[in-house]
N, C-alpha and C. Protein backbone atom coordinates (compact mmCIF):
# COMPACT_ATOMS: atom_id res chain seq x y z
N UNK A 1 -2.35 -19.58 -45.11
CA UNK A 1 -3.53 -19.90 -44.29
C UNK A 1 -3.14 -19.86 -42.80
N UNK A 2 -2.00 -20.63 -42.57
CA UNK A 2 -1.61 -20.59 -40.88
C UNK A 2 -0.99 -19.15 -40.75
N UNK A 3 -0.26 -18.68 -41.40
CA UNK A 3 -0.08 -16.71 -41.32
C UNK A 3 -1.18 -16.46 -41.03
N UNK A 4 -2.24 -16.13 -41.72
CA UNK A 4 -3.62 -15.68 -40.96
C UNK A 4 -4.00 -15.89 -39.68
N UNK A 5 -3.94 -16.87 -39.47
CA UNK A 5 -4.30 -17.49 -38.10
C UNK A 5 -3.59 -17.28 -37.32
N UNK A 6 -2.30 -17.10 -37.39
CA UNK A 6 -1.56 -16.27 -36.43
C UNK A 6 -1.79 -15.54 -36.11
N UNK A 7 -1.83 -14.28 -37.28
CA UNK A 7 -2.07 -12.62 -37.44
C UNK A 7 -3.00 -12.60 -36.50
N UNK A 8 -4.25 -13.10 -36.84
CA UNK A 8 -5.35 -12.83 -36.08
C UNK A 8 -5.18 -13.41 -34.66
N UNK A 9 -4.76 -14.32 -33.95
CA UNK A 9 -4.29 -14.34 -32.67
C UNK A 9 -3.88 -13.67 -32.11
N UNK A 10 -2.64 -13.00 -32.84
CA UNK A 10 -1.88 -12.04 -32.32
C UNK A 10 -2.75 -10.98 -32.25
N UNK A 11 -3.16 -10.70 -33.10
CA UNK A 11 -3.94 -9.40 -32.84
C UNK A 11 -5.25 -9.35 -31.90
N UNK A 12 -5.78 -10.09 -31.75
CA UNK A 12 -6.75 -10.63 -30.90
C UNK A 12 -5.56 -10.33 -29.00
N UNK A 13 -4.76 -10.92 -29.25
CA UNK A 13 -3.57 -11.01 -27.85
C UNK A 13 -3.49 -9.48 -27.10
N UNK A 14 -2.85 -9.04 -28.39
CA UNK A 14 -2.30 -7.66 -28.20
C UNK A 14 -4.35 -6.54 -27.88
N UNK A 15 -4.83 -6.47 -28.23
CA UNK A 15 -6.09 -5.60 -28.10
C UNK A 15 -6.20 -6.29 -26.56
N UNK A 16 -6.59 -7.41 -26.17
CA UNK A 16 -6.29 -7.76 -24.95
C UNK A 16 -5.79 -7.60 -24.35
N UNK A 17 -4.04 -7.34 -24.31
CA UNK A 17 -3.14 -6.50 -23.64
C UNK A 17 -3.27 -5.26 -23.61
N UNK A 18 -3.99 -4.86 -24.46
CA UNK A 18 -4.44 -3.51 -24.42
C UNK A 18 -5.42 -2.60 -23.74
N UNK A 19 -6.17 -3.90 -23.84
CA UNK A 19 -7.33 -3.18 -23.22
C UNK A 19 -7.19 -3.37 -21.62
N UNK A 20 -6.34 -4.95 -21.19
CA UNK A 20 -6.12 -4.85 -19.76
C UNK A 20 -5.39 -3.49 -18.85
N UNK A 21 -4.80 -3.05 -20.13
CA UNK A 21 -3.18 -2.11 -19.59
C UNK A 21 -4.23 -0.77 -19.29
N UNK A 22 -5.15 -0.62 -20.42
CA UNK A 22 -6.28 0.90 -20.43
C UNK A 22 -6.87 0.68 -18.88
N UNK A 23 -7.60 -0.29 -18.83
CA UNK A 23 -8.09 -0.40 -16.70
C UNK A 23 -7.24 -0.32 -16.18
N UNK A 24 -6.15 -1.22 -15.70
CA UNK A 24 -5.25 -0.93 -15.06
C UNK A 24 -4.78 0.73 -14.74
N UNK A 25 -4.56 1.25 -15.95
CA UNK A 25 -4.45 2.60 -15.68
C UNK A 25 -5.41 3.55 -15.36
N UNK A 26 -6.61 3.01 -15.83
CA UNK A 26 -7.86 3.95 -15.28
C UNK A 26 -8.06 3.49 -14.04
N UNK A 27 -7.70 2.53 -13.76
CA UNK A 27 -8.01 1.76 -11.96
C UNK A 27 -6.90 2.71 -11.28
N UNK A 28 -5.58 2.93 -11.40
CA UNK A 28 -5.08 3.77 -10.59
C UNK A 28 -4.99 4.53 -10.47
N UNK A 29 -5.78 5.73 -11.47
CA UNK A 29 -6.00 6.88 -11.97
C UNK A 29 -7.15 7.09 -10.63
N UNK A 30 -7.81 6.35 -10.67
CA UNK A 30 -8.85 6.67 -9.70
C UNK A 30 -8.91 6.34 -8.31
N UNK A 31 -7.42 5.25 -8.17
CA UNK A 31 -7.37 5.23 -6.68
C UNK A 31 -6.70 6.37 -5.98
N UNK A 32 -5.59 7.40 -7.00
CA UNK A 32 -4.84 8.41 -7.07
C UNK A 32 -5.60 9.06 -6.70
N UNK A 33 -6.81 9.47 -7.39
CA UNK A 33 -7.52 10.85 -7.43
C UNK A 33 -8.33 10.21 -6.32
N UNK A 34 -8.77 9.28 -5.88
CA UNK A 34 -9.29 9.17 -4.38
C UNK A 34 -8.57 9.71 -3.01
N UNK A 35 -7.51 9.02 -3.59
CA UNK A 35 -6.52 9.30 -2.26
C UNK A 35 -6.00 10.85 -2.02
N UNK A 36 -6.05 11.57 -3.60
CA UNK A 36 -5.41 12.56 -3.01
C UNK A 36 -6.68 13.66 -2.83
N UNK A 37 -8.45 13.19 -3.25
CA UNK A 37 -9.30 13.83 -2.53
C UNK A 37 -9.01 13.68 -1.30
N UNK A 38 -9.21 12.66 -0.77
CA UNK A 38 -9.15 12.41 0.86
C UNK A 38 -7.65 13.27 2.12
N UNK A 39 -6.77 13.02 0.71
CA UNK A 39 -5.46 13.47 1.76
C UNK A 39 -5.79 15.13 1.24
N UNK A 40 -6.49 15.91 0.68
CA UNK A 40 -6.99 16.91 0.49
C UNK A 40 -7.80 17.68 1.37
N UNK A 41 -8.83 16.59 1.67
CA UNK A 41 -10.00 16.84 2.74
C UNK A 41 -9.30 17.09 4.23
N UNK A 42 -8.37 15.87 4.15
CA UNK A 42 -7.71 16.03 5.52
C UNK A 42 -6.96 17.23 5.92
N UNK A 43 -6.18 16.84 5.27
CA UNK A 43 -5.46 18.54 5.07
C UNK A 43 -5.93 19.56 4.92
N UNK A 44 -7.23 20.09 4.83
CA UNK A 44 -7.50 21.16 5.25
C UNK A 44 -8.16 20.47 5.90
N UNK A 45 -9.03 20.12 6.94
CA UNK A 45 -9.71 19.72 7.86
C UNK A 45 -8.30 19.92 9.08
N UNK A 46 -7.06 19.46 9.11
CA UNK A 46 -6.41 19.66 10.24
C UNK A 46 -5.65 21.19 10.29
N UNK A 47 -5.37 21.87 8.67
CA UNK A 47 -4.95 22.78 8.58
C UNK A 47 -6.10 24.31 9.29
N UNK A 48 -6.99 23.61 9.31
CA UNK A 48 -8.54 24.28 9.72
C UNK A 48 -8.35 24.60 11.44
N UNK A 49 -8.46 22.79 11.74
CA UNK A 49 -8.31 22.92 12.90
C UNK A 49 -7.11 23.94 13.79
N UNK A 50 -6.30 23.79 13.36
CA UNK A 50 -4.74 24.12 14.07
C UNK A 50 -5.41 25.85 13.36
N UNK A 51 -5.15 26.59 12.76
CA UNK A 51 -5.84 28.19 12.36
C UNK A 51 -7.01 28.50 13.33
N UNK A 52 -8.12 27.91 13.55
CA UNK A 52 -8.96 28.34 14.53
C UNK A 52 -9.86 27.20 15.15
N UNK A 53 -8.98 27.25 16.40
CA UNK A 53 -9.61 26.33 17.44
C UNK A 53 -10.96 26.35 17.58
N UNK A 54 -11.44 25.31 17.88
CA UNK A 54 -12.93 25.59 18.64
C UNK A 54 -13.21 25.35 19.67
């Protein structure tokens, strides 16, 4: 009876750890792909500039 009740804690724990670890990684997945839109944009925006002045 208390094995059960463990089991199921634990497993309850771990899907929780799990599911925190899945955002976490989708959270930096998307600060990544922000940042490297932006350092993208920039970079050609100055690579632009410096090729033909205006």
């Amino acid at each position: 009876m208390e094995s059960a009740l463990v089991y199921t804690l634990f497993d309850i724990l771990f899907r929780l750890i799990f599911l925190a670890l899945k955002l976490a990684v989708g959270l930096v997945k998307g600060i990544f792909k922000a940042l490297w839109f932006i350092l993208k944009h920039l970079g050609m925006g100055i690579s632009h500039l410096g090729t033909k002045p205006v």
